[in-house]
Every structure is written in structure tokens, then in C-alpha cells.
N, C-alpha and C. Protein backbone atom coordinates (compact mmCIF):
# COMPACT_ATOMS: atom_id res chain seq x y z
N UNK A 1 0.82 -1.19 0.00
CA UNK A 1 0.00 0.00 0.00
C UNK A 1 0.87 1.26 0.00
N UNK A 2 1.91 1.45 1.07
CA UNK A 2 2.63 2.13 0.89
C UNK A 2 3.31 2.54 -0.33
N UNK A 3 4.01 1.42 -1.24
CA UNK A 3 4.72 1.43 -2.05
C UNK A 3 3.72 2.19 -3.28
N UNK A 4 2.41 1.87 -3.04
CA UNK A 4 2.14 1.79 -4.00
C UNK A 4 1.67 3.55 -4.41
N UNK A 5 1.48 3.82 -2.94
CA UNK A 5 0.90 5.19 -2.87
C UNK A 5 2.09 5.77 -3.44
N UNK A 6 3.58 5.77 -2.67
CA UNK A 6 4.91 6.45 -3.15
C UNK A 6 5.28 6.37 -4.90
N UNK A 7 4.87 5.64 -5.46
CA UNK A 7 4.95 5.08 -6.96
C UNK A 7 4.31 6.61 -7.31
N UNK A 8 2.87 6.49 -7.04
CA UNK A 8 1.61 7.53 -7.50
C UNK A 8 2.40 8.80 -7.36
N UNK A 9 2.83 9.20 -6.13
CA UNK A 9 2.44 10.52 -5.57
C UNK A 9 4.03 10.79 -6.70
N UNK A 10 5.47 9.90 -7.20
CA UNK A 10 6.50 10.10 -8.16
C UNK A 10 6.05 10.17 -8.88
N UNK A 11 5.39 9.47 -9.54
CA UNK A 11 4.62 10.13 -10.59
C UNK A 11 3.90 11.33 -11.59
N UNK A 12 2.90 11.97 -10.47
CA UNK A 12 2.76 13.14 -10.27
C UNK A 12 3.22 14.10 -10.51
N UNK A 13 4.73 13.80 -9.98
CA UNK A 13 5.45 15.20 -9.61
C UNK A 13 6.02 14.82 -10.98
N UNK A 14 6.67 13.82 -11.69
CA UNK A 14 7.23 13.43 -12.66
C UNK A 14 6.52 14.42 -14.14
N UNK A 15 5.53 14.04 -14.21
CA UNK A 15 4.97 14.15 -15.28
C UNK A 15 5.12 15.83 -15.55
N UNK A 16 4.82 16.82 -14.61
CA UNK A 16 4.69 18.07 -15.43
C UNK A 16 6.72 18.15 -16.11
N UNK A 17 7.24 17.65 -15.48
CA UNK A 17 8.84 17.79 -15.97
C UNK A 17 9.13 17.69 -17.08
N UNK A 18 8.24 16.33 -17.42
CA UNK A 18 8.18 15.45 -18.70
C UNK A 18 8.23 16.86 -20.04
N UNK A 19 6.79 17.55 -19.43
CA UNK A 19 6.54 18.57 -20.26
C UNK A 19 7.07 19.50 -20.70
N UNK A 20 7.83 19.86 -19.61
CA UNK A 20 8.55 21.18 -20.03
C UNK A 20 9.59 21.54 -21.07
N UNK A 21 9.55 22.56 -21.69
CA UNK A 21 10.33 22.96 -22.44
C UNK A 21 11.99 22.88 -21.93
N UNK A 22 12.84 22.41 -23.29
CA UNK A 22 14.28 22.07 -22.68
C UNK A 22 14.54 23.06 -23.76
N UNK A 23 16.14 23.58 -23.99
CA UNK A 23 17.00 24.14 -25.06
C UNK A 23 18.60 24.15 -24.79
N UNK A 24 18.79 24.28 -26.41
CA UNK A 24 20.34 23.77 -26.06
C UNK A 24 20.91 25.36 -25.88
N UNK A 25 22.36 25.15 -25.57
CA UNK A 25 22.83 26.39 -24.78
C UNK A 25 23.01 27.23 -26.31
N UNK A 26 22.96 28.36 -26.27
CA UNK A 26 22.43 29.00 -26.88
C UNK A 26 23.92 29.78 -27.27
N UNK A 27 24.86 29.92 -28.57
CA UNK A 27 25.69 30.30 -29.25
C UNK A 27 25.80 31.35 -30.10
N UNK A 28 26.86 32.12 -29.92
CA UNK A 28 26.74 32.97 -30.38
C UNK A 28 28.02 33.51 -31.88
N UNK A 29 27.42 34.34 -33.11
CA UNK A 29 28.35 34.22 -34.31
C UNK A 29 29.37 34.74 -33.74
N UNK A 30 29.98 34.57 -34.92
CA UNK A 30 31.96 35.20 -34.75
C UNK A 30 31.84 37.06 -34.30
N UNK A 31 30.86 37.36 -35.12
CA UNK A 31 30.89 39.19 -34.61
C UNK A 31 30.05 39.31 -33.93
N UNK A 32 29.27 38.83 -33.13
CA UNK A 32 28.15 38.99 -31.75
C UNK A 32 27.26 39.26 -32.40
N UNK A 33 26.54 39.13 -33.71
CA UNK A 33 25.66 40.08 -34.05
C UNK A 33 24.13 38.96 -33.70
N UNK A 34 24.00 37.22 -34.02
CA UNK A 34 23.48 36.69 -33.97
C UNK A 34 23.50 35.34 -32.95
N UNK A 35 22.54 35.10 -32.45
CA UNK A 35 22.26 34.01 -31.27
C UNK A 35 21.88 32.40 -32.08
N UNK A 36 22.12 31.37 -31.92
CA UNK A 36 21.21 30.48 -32.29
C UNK A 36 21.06 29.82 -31.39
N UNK A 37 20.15 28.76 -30.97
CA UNK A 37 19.40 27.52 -30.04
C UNK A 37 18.31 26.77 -30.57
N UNK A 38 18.57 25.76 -30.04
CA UNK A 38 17.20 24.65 -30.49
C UNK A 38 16.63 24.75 -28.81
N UNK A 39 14.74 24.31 -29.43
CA UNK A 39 14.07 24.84 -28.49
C UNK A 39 13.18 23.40 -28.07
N UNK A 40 13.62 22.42 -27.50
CA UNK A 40 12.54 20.65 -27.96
C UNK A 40 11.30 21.35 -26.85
N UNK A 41 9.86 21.42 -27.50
CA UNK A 41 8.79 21.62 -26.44
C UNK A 41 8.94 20.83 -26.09
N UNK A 42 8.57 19.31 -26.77
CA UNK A 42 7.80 18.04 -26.38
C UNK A 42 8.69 17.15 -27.54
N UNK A 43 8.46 15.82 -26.92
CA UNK A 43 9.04 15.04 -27.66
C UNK A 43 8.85 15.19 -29.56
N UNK A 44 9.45 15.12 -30.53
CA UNK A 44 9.19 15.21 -31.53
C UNK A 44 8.85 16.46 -32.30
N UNK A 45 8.75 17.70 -31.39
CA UNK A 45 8.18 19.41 -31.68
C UNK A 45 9.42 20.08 -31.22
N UNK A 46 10.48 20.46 -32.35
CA UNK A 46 11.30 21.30 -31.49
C UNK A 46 11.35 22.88 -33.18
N UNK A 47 12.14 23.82 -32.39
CA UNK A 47 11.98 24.86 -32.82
C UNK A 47 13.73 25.15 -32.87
N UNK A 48 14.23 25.82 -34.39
CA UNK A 48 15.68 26.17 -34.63
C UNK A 48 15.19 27.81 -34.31
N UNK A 49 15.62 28.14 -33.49
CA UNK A 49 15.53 29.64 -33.10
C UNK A 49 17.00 30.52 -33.42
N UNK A 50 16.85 31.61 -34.71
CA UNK A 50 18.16 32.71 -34.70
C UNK A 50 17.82 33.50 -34.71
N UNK A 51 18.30 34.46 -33.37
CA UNK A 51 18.04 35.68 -33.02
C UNK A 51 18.95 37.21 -32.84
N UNK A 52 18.48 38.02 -33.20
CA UNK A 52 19.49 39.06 -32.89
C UNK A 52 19.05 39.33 -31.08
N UNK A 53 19.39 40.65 -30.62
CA UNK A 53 19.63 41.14 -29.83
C UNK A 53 18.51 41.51 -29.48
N UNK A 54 17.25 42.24 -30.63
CA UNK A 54 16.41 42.96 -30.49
C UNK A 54 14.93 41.81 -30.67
N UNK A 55 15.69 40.45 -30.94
CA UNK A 55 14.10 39.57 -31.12
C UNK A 55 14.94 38.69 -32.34
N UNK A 56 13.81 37.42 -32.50
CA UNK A 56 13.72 36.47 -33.55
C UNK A 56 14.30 36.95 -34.76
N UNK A 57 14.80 36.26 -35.80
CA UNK A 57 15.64 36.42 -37.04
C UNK A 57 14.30 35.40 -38.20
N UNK A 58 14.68 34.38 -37.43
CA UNK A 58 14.27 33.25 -38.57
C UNK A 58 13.94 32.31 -37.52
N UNK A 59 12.93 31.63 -37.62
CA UNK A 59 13.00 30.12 -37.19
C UNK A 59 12.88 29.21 -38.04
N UNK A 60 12.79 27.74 -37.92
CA UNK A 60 12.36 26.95 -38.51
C UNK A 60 12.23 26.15 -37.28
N UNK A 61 10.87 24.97 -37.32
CA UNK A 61 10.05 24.38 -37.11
C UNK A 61 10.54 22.92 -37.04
N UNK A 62 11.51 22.57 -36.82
CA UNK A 62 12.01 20.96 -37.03
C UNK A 62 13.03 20.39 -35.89
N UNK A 63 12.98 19.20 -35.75
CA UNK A 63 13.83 18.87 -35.12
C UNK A 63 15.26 18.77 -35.51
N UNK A 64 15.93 19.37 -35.38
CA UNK A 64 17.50 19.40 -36.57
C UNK A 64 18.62 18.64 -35.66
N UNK A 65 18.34 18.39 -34.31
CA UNK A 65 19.66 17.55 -33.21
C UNK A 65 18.50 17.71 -32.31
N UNK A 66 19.44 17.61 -30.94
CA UNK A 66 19.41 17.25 -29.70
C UNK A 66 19.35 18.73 -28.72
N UNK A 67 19.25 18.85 -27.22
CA UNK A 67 19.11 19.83 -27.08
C UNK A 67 20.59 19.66 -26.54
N UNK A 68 21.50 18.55 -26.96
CA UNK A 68 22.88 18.36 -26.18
C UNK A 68 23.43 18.52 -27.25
N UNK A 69 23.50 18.82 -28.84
CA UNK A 69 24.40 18.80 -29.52
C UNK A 69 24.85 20.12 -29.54
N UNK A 70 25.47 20.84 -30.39
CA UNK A 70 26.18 21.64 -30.72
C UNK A 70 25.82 22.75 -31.89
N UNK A 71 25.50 23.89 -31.74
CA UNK A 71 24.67 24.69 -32.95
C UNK A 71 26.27 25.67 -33.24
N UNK A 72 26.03 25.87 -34.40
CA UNK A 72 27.00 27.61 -34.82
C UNK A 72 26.34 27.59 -35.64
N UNK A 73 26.16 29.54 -35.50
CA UNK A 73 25.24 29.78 -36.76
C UNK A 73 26.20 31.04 -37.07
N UNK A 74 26.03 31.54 -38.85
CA UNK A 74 27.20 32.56 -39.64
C UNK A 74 27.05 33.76 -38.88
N UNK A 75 28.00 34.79 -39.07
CA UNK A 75 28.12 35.81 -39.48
C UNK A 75 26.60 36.76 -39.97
N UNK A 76 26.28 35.97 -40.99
CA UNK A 76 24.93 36.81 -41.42
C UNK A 76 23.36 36.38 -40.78
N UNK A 77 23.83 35.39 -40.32
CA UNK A 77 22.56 34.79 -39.62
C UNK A 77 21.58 33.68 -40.55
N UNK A 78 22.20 33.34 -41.64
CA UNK A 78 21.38 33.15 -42.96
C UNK A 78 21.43 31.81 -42.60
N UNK A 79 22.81 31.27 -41.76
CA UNK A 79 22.95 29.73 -41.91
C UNK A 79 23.28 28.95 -40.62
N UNK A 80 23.46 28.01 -40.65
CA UNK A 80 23.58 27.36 -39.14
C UNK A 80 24.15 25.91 -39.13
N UNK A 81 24.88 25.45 -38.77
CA UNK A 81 25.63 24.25 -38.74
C UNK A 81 25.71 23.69 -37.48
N UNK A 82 24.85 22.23 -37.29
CA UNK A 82 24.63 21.46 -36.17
C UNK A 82 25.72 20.40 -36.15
N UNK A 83 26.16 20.17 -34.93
CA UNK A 83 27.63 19.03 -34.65
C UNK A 83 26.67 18.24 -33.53
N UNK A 84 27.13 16.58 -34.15
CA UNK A 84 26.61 15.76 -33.28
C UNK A 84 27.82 14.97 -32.49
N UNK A 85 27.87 15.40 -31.46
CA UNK A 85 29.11 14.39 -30.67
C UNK A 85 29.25 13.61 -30.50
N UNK A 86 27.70 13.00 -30.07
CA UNK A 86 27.20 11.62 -29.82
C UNK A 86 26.37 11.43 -31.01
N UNK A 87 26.54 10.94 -32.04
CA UNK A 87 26.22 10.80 -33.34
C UNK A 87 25.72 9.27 -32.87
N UNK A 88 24.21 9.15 -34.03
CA UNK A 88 23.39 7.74 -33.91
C UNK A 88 24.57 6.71 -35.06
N UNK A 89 24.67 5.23 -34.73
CA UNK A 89 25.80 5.00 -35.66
C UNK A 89 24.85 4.55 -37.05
N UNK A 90 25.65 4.90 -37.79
CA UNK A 90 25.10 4.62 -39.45
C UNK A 90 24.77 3.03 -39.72
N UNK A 91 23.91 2.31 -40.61
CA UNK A 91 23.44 1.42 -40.56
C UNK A 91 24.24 0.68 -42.60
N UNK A 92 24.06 1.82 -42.74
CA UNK A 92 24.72 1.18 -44.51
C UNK A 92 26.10 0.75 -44.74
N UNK A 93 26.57 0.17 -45.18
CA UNK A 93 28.07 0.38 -45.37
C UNK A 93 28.14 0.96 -46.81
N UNK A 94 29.33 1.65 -46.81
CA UNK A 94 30.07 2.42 -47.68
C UNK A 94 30.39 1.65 -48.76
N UNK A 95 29.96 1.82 -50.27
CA UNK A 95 30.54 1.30 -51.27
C UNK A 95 32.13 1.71 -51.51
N UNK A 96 32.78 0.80 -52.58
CA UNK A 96 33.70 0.83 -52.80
C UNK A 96 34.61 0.28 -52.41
N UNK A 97 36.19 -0.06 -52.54
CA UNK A 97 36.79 -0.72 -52.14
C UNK A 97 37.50 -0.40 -50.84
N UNK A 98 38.37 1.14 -50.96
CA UNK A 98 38.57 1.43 -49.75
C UNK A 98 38.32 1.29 -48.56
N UNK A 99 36.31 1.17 -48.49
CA UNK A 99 35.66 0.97 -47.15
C UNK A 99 35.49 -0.22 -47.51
N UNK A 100 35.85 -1.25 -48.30
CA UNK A 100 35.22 -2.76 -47.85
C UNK A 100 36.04 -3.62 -46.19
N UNK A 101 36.82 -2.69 -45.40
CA UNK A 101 37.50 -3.20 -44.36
C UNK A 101 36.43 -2.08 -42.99
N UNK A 102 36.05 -0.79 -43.34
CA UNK A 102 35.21 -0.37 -42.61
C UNK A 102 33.49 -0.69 -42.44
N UNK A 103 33.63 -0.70 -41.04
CA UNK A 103 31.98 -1.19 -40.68
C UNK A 103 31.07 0.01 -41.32
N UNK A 104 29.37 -0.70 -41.09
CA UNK A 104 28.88 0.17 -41.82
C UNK A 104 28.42 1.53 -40.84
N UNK A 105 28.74 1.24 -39.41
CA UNK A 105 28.54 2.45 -38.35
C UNK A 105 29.17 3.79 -38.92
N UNK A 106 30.33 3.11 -39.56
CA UNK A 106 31.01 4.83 -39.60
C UNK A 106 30.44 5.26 -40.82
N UNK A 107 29.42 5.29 -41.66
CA UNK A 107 28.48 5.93 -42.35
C UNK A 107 27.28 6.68 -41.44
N UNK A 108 28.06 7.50 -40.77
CA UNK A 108 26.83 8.38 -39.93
C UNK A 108 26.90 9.13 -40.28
N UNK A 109 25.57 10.27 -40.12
CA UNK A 109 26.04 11.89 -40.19
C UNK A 109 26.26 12.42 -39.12
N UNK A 110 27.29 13.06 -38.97
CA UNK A 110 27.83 14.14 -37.90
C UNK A 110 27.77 15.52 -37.72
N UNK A 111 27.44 15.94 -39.10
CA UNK A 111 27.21 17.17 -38.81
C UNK A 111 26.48 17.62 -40.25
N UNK A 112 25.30 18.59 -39.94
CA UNK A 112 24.44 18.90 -40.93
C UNK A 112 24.50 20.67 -40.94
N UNK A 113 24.58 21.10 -42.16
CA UNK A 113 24.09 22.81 -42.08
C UNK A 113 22.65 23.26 -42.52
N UNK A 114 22.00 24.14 -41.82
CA UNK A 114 20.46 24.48 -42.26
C UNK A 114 20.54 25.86 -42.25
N UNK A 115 19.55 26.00 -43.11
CA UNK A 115 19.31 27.71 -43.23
C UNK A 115 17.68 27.60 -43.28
N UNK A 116 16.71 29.10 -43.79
CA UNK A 116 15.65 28.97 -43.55
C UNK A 116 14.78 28.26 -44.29
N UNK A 117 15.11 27.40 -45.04
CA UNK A 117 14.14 26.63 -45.65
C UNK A 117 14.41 25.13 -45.24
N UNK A 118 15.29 24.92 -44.37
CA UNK A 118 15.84 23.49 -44.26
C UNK A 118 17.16 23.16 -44.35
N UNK A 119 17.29 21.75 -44.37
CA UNK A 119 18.39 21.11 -44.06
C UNK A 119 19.76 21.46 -45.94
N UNK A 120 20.50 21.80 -46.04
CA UNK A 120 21.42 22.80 -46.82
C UNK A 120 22.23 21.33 -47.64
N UNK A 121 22.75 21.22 -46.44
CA UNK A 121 23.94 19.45 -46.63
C UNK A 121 24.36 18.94 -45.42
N UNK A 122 24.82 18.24 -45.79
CA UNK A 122 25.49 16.88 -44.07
C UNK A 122 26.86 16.82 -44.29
N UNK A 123 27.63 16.01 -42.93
CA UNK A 123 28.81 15.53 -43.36
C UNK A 123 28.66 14.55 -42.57
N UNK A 124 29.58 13.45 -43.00
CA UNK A 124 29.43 12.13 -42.43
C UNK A 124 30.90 12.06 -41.41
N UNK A 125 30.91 10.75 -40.60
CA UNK A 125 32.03 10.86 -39.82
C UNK A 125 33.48 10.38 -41.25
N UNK A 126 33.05 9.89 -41.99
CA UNK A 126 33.90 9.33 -42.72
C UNK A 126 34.89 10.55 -43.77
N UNK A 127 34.22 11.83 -43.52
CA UNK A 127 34.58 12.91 -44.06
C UNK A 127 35.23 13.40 -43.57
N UNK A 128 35.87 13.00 -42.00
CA UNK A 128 36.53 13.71 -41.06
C UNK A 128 37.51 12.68 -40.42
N UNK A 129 37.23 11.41 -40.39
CA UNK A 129 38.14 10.01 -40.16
C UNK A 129 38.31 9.64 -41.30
N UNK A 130 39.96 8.81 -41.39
CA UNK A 130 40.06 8.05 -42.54
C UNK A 130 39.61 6.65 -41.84
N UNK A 131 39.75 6.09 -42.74
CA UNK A 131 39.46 4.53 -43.02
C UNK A 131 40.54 3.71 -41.57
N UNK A 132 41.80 4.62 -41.67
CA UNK A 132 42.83 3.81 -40.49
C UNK A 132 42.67 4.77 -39.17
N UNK A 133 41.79 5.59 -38.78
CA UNK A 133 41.89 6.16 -37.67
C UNK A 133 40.41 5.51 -37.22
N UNK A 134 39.57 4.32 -37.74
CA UNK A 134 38.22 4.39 -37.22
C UNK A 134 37.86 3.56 -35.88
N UNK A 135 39.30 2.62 -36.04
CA UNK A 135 39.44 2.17 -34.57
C UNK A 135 39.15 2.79 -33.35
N UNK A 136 39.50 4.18 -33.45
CA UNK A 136 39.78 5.03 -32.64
C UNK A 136 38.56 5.95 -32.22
N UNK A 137 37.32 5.92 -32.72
CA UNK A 137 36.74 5.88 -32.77
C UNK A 137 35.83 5.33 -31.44
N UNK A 138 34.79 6.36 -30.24
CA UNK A 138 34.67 5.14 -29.16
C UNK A 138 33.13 5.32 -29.64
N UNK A 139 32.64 3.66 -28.96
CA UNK A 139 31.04 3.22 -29.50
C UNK A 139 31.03 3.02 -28.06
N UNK A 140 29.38 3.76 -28.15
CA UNK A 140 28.68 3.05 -27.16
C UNK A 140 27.67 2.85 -27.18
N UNK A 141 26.92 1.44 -27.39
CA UNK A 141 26.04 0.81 -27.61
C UNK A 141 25.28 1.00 -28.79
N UNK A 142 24.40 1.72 -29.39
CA UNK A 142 23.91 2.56 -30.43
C UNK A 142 24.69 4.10 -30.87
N UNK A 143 25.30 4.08 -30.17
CA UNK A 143 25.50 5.74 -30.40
C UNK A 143 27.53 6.05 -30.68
N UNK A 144 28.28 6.59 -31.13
CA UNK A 144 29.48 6.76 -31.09
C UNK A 144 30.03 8.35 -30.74
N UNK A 145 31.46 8.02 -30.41
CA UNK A 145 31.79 9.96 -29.57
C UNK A 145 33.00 9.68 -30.61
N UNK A 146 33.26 11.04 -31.51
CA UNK A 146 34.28 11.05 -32.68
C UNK A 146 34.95 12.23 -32.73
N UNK A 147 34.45 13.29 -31.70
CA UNK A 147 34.59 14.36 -31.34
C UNK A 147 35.35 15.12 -30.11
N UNK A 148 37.10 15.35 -30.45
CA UNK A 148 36.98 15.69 -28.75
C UNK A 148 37.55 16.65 -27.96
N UNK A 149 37.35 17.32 -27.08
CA UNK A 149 36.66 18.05 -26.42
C UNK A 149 35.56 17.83 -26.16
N UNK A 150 34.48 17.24 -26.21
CA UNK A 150 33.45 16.80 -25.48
C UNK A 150 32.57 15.74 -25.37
N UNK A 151 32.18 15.65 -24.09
CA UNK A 151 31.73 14.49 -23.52
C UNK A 151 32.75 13.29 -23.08
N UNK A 152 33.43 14.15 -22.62
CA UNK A 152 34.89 13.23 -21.40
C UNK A 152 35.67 12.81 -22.36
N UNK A 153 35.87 13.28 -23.83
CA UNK A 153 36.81 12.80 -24.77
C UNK A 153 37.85 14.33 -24.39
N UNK A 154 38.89 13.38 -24.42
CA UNK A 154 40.44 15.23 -23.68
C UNK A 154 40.38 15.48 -25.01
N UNK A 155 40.90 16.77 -25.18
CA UNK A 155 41.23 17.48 -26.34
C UNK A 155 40.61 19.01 -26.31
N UNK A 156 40.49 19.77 -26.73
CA UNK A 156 39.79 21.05 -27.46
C UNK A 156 38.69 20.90 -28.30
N UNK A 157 37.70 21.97 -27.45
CA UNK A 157 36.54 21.24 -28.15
C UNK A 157 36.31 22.05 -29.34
N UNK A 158 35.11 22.21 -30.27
CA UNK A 158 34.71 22.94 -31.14
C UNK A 158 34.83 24.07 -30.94
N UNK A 159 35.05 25.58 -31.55
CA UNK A 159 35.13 26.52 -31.32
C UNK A 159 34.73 27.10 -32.90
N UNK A 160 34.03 28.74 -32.35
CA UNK A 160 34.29 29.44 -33.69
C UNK A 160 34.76 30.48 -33.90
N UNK A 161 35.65 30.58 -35.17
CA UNK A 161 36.55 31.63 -35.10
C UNK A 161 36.75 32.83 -35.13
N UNK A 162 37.11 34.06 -34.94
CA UNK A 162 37.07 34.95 -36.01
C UNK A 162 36.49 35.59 -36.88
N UNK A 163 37.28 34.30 -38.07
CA UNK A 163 37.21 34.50 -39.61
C UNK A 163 35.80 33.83 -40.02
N UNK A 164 34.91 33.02 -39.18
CA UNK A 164 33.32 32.83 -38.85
C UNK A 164 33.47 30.84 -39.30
N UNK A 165 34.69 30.50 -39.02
CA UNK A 165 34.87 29.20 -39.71
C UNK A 165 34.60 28.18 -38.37
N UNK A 166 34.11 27.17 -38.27
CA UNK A 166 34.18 26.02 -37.20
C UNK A 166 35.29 25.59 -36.99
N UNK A 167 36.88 25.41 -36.36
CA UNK A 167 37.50 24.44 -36.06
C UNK A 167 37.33 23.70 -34.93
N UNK A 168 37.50 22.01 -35.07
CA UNK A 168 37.67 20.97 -34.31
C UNK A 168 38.68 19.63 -34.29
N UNK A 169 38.62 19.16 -33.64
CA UNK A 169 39.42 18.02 -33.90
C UNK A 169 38.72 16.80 -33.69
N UNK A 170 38.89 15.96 -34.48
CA UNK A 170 38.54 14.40 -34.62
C UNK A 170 39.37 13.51 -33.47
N UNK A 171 38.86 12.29 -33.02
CA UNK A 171 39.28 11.30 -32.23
C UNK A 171 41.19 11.10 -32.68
N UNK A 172 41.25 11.24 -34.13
CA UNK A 172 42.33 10.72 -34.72
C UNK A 172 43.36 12.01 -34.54
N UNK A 173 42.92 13.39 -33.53
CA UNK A 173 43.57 14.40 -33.48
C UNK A 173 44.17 15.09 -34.55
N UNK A 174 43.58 14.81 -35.69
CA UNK A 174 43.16 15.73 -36.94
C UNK A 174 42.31 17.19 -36.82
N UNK A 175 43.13 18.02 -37.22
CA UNK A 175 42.46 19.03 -37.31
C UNK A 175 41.48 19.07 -38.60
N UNK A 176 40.16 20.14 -38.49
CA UNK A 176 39.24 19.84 -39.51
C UNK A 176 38.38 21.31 -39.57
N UNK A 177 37.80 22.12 -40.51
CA UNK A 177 37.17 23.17 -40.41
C UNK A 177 35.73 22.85 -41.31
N UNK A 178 35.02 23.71 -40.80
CA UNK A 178 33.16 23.54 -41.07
C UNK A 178 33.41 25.70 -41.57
N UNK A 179 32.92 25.59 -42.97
CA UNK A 179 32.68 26.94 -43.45
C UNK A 179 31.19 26.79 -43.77
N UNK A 180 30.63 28.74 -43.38
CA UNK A 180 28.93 28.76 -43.28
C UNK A 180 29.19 29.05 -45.76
């Protein structure tokens, strides 16, 4: 009886949490002029929010990541490039001969750019690992970390520059740049 009441009354308190609005930390361009963040209401409803100073820019209406991944958006505000750290692993394998020794996980996408009509282009992890660094590479369970600086991988994490360019480094401590 007890137990059962304590179940109920967690419950309860559980559920409005469920609801609430989450967002990812919220980034800002190379010249301060523009903000971006993803906004998840509810499971499956999230909102790409770029904003100036004075209010909203652009949204779009989609789920584009996580509220844990990683947003940079340009200089002009026009564009936006999402990094997945914890990337879902890819299910196809890679034609050709080169990858006939790589699994088909490392066909993921890792990182996608959107602007206001949608998704622009992707990049896969295989665009950023070669074929002999994929060992190196850590899996966990469904999901892989290829990225580091974050999520307990040492290194320097993503940053943006300046000159409005993404640099990061890969597992294989390759340097690598993302242009809007």
C-alpha cells in the first residue's frame, strides 16, 4: 500500500517535468551580431531559433539535433551548422573498395548545415576520419563519440573563429574546419 501510494504521488510530480520545455545552450556568431538555439517543447516538436539582440531572425520548425548537440550559426545569420558528438551510428556500409574493411557504423552523419528553408547538406564521420583512424573511434552501444573536447573525450573542443569558420578536432587528433 505504501509502495504503492509512493509510486503515485512520483509520478505526479514526474509528469509536469516530462513537459517542459528544454534548449540547447544557446551560441553565439563570430561578430556577436546573432544568437542560435534549439528549443525541444515536447518530444518530436522542437523549434531552430536565430536571433538578434532585439528579437527572432528566422525560425524553422524541425527537429534538426538534440538539445545536447552543438549549434554555430554565420556571421549573417542566414545559416547554421549542427555538430553531433554523440552521433546515432550509421546502418549502410560504404561502397567501394577502400571501405570494404570499414563497418557500416562509420556511415553516420555528424554534422548537418540548415538555413531557412531546411536542411542545406550533411557531413558524415567518414569525411573527417580516414578509413585507419576508425578504430579510434569510441562506441557506445547505439551511439558513437568522434569528437573531442566533449563528452569526457580530452582534447579542445569545437570553437568558432574569427574568420566565422568552425575548427575541431577528430578522435584521430586531426584538425578539420566547417565553413557557413
Amino acid at each position: 500500500m505504501l509502495r504503492s501510494a509512493l509510486i503515485l504521488v512520483l509520478s505526479l510530480v514526474a509528469l509536469p517535468a516530462l513537459g517542459q520545455e528544454r534548449s540547447s545552450r544557446a551560441r553565439v556568431s563570430a561578430n556577436g551580431a546573432f544568437t542560435v538555439r534549439l528549443v525541444q517543447h515536447a518530444a518530436g516538436k522542437c523549434t531552430l531559433e536565430v536571433a538578434k539582440e532585439s528579437g527572432p531572425v528566422w525560425t524553422l520548425k524541425q527537429c534538426v539535433g538534440g538539445v545536447d548537440d552543438l549549434y554555430f550559426v554565420s556571421n549573417d545569420g542566414e545559416r547554421v551548422w549542427v555538430m553531433f558528438p554523440l552521433a546515432p551510428k550509421g546502418t549502410v556500409k560504404l561502397p567501394g573498395k577502400q571501405y570494404k574493411k570499414v563497418p557500416a557504423w562509420a556511415n553516420t552523419v555528424v554534422a548537418e548545415e540548415y538555413g531557412r528553408e531546411g536542411r542545406l547538406q550533411e557531413r558524415r564521420l567518414m569525411n573527417f576520419v580516414s578509413p585507419r583512424e576508425v578504430s579510434e573511434v569510441r562506441q557506445l552501444g547505439q551511439h558513437l563519440k568522434w569528437l573531442e573536447g566533449v563528452l569526457g573525450v580530452p582534447g579542445k573542443g569545437p570553437r568558432l573563429t574569427d574568420a566565422g569558420r568552425i575548427e575541431f578536432e577528430t578522435v584521430g587528433s586531426k584538425s578539420h574546419q566547417l565553413t557557413f
